[in-house]
Protein backbone atom coordinates (compact mmCIF):
# COMPACT_ATOMS: atom_id res chain seq x y z
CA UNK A 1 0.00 0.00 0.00
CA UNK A 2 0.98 3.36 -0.60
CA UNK A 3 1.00 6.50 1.63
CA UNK A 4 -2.21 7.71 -0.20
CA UNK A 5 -4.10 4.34 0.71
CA UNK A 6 -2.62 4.43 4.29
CA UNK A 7 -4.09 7.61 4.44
CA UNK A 8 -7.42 6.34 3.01
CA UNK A 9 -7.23 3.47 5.27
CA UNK A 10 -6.82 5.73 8.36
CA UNK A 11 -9.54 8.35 7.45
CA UNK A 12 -12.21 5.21 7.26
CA UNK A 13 -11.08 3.46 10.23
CA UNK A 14 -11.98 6.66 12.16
CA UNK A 15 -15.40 6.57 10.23
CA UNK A 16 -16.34 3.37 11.17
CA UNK A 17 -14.72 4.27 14.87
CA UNK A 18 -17.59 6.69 15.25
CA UNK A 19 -20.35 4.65 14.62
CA UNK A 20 -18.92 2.04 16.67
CA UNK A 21 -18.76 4.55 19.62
CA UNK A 22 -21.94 6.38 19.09
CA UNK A 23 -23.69 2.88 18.57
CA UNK A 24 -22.54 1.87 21.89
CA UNK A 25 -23.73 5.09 23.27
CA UNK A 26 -27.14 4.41 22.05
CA UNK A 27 -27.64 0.79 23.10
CA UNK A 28 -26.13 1.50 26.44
CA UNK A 29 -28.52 4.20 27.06
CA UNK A 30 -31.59 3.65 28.78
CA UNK A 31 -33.04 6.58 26.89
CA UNK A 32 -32.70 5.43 23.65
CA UNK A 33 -36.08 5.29 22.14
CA UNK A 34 -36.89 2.38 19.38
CA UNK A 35 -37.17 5.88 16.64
CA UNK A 36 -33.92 7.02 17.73
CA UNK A 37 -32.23 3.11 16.94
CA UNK A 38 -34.20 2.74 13.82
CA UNK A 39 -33.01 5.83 13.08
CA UNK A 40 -28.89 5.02 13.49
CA UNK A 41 -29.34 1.35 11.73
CA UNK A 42 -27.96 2.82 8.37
CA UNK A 43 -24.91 3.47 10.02
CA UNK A 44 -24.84 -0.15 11.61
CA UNK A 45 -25.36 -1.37 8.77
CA UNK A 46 -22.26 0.40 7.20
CA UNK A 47 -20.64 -0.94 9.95
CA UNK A 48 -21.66 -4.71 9.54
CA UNK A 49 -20.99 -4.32 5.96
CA UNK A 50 -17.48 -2.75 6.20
CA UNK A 51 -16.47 -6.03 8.86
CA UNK A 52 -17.58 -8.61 6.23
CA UNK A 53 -15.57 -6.79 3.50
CA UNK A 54 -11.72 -6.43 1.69
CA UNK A 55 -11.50 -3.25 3.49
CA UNK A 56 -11.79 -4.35 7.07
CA UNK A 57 -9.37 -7.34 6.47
CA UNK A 58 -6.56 -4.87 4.51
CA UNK A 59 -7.26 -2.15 7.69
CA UNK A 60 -6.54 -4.93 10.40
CA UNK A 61 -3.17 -6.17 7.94
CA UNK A 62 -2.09 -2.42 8.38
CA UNK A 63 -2.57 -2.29 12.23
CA UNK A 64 -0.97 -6.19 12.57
CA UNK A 65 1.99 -4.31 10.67
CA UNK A 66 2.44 -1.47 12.46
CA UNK A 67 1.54 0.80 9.54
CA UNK A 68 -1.43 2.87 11.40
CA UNK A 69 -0.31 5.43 14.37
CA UNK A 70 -0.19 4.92 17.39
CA UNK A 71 -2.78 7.32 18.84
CA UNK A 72 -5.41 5.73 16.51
CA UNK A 73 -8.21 4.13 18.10
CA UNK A 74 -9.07 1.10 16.36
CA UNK A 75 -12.15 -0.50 18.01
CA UNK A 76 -13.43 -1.53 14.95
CA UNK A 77 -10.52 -3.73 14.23
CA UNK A 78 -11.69 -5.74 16.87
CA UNK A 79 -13.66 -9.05 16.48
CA UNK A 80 -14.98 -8.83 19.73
CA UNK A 81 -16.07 -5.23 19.31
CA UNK A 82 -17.99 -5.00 16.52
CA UNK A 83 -19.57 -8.32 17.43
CA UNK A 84 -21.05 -6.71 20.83
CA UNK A 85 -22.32 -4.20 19.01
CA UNK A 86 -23.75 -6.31 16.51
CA UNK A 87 -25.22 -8.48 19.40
CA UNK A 88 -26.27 -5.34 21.90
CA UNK A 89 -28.20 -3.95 18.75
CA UNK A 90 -29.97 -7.10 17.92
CA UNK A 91 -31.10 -7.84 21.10
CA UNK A 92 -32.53 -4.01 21.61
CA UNK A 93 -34.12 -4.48 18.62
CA UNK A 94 -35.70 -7.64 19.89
CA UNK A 95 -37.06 -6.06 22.79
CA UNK A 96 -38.49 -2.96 20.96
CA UNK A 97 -40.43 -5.61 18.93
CA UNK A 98 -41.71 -7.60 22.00
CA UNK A 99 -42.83 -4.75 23.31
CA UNK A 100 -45.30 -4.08 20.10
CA UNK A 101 -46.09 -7.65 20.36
CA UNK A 102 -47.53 -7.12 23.76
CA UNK A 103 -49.57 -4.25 23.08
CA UNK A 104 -51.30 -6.09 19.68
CA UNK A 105 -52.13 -8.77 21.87
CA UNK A 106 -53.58 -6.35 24.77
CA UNK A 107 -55.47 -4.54 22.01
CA UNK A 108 -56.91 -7.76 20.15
CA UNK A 109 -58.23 -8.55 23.48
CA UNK A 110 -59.54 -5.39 24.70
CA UNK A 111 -61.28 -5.17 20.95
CA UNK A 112 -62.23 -8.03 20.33
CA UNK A 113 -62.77 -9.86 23.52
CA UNK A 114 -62.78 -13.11 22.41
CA UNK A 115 -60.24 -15.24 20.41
CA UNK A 116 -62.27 -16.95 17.95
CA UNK A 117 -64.34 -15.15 15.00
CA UNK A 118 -63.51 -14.74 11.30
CA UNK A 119 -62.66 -10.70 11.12
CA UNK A 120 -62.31 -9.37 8.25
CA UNK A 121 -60.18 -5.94 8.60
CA UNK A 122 -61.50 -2.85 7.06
CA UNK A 123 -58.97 -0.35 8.35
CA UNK A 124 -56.15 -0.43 5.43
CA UNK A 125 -54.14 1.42 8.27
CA UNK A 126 -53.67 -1.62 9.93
CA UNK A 127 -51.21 -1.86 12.68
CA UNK A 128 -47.37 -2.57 11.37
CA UNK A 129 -46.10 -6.46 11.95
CA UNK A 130 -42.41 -6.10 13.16
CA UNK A 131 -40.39 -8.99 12.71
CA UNK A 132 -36.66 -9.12 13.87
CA UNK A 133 -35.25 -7.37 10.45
CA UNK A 134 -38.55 -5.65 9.13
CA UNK A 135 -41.64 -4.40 9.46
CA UNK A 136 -44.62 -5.18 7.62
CA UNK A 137 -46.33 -1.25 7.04
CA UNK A 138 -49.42 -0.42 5.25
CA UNK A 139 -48.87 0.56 1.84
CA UNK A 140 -48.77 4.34 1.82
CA UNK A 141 -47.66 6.98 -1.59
CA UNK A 142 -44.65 8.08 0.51
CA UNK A 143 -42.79 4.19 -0.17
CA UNK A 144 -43.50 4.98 -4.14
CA UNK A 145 -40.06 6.06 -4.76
CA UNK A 146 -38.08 3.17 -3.20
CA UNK A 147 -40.70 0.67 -4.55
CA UNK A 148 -39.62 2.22 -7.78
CA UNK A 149 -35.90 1.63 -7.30
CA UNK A 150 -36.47 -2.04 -5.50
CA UNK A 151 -39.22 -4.28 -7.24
CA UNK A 152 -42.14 -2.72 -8.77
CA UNK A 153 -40.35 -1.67 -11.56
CA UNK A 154 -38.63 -5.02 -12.09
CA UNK A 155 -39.84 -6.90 -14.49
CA UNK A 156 -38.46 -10.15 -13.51
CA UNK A 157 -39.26 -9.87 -9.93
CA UNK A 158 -43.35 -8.67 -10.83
CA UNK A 159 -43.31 -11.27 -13.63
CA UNK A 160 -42.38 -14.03 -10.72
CA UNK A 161 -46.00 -13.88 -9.37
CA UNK A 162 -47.61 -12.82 -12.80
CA UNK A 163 -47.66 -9.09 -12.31
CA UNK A 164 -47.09 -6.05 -14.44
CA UNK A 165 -44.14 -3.82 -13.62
CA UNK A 166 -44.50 -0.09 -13.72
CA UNK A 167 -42.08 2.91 -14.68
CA UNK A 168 -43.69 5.99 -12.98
CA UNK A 169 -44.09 6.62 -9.37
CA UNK A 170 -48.06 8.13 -11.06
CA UNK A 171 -48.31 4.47 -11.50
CA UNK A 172 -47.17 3.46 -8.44
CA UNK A 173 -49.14 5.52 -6.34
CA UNK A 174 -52.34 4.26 -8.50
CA UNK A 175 -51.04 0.61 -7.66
CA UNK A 176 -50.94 1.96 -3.85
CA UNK A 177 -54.59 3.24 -3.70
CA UNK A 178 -55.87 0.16 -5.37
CA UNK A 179 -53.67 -2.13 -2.33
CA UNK A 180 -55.28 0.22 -0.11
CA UNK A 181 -58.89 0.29 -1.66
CA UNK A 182 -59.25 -3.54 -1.23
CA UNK A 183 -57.51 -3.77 2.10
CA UNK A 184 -60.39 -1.25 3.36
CA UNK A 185 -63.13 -3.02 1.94
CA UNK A 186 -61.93 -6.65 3.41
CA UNK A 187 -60.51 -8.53 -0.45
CA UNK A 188 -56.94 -8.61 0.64
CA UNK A 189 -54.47 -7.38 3.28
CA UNK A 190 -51.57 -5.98 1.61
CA UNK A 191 -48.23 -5.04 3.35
CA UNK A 192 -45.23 -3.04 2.17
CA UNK A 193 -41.99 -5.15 3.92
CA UNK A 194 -40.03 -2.34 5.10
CA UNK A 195 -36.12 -3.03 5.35
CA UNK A 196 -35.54 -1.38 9.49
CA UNK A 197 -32.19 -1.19 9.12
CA UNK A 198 -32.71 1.26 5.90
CA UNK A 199 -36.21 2.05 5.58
CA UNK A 200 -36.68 1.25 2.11
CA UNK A 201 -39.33 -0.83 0.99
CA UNK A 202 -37.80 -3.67 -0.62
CA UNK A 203 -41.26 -5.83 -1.59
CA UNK A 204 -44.62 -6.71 -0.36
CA UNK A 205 -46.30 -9.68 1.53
CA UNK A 206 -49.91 -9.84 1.24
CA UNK A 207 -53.02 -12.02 1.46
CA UNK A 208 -53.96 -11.28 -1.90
CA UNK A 209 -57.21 -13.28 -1.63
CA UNK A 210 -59.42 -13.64 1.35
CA UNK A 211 -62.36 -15.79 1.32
CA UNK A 212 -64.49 -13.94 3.67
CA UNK A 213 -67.38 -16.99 3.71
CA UNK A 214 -64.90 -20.15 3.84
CA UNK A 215 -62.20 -18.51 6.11
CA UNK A 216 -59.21 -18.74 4.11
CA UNK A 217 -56.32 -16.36 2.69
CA UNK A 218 -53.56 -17.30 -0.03
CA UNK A 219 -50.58 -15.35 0.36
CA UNK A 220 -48.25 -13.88 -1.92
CA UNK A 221 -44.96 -12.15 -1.44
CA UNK A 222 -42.21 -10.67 -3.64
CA UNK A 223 -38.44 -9.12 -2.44
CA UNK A 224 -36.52 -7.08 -4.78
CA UNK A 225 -33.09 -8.68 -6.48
CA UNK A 226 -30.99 -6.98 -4.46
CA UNK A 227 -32.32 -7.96 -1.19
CA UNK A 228 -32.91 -11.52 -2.13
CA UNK A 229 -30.54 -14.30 -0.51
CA UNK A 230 -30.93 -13.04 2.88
CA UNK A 231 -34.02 -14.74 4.42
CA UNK A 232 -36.76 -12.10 4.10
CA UNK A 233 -38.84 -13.73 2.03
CA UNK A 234 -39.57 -16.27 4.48
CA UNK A 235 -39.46 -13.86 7.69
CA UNK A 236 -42.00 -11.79 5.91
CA UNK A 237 -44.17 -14.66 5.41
CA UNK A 238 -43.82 -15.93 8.98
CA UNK A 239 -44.90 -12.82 9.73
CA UNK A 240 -47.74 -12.99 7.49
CA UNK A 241 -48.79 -16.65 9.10
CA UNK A 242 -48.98 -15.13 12.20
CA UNK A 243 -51.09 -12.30 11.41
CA UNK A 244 -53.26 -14.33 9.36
CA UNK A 245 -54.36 -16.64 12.37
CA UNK A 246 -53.86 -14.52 15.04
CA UNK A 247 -55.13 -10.98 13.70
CA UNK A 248 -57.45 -11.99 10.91
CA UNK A 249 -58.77 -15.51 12.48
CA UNK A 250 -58.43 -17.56 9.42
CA UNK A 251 -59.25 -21.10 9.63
CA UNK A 252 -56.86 -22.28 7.01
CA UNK A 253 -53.91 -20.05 5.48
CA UNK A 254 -52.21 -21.19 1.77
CA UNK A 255 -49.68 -20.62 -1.03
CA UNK A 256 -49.34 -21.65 -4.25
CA UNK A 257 -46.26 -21.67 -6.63
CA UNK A 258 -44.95 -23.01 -9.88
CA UNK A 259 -42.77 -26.40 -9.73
CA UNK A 260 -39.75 -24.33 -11.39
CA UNK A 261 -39.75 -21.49 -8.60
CA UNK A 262 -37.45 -23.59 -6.41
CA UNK A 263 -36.57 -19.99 -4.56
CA UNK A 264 -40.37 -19.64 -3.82
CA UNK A 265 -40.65 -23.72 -2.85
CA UNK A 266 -37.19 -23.53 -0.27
CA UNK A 267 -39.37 -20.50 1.71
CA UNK A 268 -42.66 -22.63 1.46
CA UNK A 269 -40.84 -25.50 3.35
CA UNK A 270 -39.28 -23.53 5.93
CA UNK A 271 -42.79 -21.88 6.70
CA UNK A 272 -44.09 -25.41 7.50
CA UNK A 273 -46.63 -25.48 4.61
CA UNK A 274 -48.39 -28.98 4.06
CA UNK A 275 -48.45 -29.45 0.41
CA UNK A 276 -51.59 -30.31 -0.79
CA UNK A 277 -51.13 -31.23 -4.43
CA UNK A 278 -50.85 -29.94 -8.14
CA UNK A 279 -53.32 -28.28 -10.83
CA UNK A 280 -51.95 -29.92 -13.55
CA UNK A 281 -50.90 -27.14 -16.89
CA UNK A 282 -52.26 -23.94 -15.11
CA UNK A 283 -50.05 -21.58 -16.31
CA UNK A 284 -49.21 -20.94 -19.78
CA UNK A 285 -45.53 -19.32 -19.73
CA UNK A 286 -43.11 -19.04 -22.37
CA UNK A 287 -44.62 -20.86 -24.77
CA UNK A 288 -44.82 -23.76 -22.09
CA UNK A 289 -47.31 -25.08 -19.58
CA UNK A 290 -46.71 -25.68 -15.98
CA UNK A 291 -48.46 -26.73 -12.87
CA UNK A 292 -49.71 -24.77 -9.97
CA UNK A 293 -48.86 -26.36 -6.96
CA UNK A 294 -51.37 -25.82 -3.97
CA UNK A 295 -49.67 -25.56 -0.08
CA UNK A 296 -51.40 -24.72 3.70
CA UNK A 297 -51.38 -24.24 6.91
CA UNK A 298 -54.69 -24.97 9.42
CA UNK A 299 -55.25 -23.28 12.60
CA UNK A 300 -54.77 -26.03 14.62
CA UNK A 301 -51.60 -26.99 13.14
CA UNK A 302 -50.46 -23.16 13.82
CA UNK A 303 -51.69 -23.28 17.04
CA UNK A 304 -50.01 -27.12 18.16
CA UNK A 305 -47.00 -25.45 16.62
CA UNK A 306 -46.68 -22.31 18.58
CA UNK A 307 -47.29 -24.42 21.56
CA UNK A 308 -44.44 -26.69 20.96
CA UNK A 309 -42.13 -23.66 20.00
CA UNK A 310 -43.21 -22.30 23.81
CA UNK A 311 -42.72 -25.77 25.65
């Protein structure tokens, strides 16, 4: 390395040295609200991102050579240090979202009063489903823009589940009143899945059909390219489950894929979906016919499962 990438080196190690400090600041402060830490996961994220790369592991050969100054602080060329932040921020996270959990469950009671009941729900502002990573929002104009740069105007991630990709955020925010329209009047319940660490909206996951006299959704879910390989495909639909049986009361939630979307099948299987069977040459794609394979989950299955994840 030269001097001019020495210097380069130094100037981000002290980069990355302040959001290690002022992360630690945050978690260990018992004033930090859940805002202000959704607020600084960019910068985490710049953090986690610069340990995993070429950067971090050229820095740390620099300091293990006695290239960088003495009077340097170099936290961040710890293992141990960015890993407690890494864990401190995850588990403050974790508690934020129990915390929501607790007062969804207090208000399904107080509303509702009972457990049971098909409900369909009318309010398309529904209450946001936080998972560890995201948060499943009601679709609203303002996430046009980074639906734009993420998946709607993809045409290979829309054409996955059959749907039209669009090039204006006028289009978008049509798409958005529609998703909202239906939600209101009971036909689906749609979700934007909100990235927390970045707040972008980086797909949906929605009951795109709800049978309102036989007590059953089908879900459907899409993740933009570049936020595919990391899980959230099948934490959003987790999610989804959840909400399904424990929000909307559904007697029976399913999913339904092509046999070629292996991607789609690897998340069905991890949701614990019982696969039912296979409409035989339902789609006609590329000049080519393929099946539609039919999955689901009943209540009581959801609810023997959640009792053996608590035991």
């Amino acid at each position: 390395m030269n001097k001019m990438d020495i210097e380069r080196a130094i100037e981000r190690i002290r980069k990355m040295e302040e959001i290690l400090n002022k992360g630690l600041e945050l978690l260990d402060s018992p004033a930090t609200s859940e805002e202000m830490l959704l607020a600084f996961q960019g910068n985490i994220g710049a953090l986690e991102r610069y340990y995993g790369s070429q950067d971090w592991k050229d820095d740390l050969a620099l300091d293990e050579a006695g290239k960088l100054p003495a009077d340097l602080r170099r936290g961040v060329l710890s293992e141990d240090g960015i890993y407690d932040l890494l864990e401190k921020n995850k588990e403050k996270l974790e508690s934020f979202s129990k915390d929501v959990e607790k007062e969804d469950s207090e208000e399904r009671i107080g509303v509702a009063g009972v457990s049971g009941g098909f409900n369909v729900c009318g309010d398309p502002d529904v209450r946001e489903v936080v998972t560890e990573r995201l948060a499943l929002r009601a679709f609203r104009h303002e996430y046009a823009g980074s639906m734009m740069r993420n998946w709607v105007s993809d045409d290979t991630v829309q054409g996955m589940y059959g749907e039209p990709s669009y090039s204006t955020e006028e289009a978008v925010c049509e798409l958005i009143d529609r998703y909202v329209r239906t939600t209101r009047e009971g036909d689906t319940a749609r979700f934007a899945v909100i990235e927390r660490s970045s707040g972008e909206c980086i797909g949906q996951a929605s009951f795109f059909l709800i049978d309102k006299n036989n007590h059953f959704g089908e879900i459907e879910y899409c993740i933009g390219q570049a936020f595919q390989g990391k899980g959230y495909a099948t934490e959003a639909t987790r999610a989804l489950i959840g909400y399904g049986f424990e929000t909307l009361h559904l007697h029976k939630v399913q999913i339904c894929c092509r046999p070629s979307n292996t991607s789609s099948k690897r998340v069905i299987e991890k949701c614990g979906f019982t696969y039912e069977g296979t409409l035989r040459d339902y789609f006609f794609r590329k000049g080519g016919y393929e099946g539609r394979m039919f999955f689901s989950i009943l209540e009581e299955e959801y609810r023997s499962r959640m009792k053996e994840g608590e035991s």
